[in-house]
Protein backbone atom coordinates (compact mmCIF):
# COMPACT_ATOMS: atom_id res chain seq x y z
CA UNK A 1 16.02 -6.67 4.89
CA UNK A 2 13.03 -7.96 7.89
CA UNK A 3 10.43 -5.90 8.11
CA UNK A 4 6.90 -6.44 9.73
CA UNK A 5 3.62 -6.08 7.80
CA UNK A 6 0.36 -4.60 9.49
CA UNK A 7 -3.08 -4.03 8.01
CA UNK A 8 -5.25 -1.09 8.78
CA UNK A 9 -8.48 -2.31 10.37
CA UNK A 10 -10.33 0.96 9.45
CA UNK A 11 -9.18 1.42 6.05
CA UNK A 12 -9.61 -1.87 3.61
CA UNK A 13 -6.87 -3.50 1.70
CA UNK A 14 -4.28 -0.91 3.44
CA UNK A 15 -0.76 -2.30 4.69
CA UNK A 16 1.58 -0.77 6.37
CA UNK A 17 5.70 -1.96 6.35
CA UNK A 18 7.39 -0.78 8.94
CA UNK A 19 11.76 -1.86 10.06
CA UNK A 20 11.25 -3.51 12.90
CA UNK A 21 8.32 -4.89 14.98
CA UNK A 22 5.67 -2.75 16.56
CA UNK A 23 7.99 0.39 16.07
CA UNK A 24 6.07 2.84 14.30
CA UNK A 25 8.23 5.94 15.89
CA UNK A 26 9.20 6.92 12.00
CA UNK A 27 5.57 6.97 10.89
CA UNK A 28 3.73 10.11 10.68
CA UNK A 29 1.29 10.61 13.34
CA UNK A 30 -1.77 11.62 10.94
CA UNK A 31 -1.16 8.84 9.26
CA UNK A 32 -1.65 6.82 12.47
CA UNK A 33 -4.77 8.20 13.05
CA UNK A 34 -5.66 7.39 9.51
CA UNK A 35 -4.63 4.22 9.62
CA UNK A 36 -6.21 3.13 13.16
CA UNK A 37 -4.55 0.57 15.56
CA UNK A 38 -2.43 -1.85 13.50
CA UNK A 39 -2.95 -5.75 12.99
CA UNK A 40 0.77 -7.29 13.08
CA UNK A 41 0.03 -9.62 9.19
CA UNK A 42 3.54 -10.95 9.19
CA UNK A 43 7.19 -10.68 9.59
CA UNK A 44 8.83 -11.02 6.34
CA UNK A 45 12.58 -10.98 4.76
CA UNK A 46 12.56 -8.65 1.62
CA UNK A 47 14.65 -9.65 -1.41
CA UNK A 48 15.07 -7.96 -4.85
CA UNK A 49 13.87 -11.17 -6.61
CA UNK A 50 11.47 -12.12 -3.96
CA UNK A 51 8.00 -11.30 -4.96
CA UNK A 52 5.28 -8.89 -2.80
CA UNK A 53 2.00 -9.39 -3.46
CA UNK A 54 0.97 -5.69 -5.11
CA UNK A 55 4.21 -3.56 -4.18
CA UNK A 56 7.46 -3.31 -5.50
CA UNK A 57 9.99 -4.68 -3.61
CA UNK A 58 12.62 -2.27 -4.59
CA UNK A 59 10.24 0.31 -3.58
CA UNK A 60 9.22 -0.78 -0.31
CA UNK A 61 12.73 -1.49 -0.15
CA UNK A 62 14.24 2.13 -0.60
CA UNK A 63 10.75 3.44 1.02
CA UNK A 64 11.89 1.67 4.48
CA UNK A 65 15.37 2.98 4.58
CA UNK A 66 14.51 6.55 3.27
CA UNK A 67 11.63 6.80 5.11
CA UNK A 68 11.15 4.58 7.87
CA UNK A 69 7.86 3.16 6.46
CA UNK A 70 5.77 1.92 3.16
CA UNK A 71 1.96 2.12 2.96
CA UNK A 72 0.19 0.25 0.40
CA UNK A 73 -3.18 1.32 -0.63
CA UNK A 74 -5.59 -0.66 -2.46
CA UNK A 75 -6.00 0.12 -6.20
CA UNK A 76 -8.63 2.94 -7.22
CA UNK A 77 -12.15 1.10 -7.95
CA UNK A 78 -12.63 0.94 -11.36
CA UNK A 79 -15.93 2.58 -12.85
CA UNK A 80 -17.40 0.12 -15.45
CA UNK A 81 -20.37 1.91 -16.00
CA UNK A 82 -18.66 5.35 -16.89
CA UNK A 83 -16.04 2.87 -19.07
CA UNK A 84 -19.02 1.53 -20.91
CA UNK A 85 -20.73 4.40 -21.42
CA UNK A 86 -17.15 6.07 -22.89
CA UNK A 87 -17.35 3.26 -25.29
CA UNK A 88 -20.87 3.52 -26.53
CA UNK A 89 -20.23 7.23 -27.12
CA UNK A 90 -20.36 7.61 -31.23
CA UNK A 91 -16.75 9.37 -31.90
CA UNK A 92 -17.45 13.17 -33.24
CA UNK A 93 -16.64 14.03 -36.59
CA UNK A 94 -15.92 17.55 -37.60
């Protein structure tokens, strides 16, 4: 399966997969908004034992022909000050 691969330039680390080459007509249009004007990243061939960087390929896979589109958002920032203070916290004994 092709499919093209454009990044968001007003939301970081956000990709959008779309079918076929500037042909976002399946994508919601709030989401559009959201996402801002796309940046074309590549054009790529998907294959269950072909890698993707931080998706799934079976998911963006099955997300295309379901839905017409995949977004990938970055992963949530993780808090390492509220992580350390979790583990400095003396467990309470009853």
């Amino acid at each position: 399966m092709l499919c093209a691969v454009y990044k968001s330039r007003k939301k970081a680390d956000t990709y959008l997969f779309v079918e076929k080459r500037d042909d976002f007509s399946r994508v919601p249009a709030p989401l559009m908004q959201t996402f801002g004007t796309p940046q074309l990243v590549l054009m790529t061939k998907l294959a269950p034992g072909k890698p993707l960087g931080m998706a799934s390929v079976s998911r963006v896979m099955e997300a295309l022909t379901l839905q017409g589109f995949y977004l990938q958002v970055p992963p949530p920032v993780e808090n390492l000050l509220e992580q350390h203070k979790l583990a400095q916290t003396p467990p309470q004994t009853s």
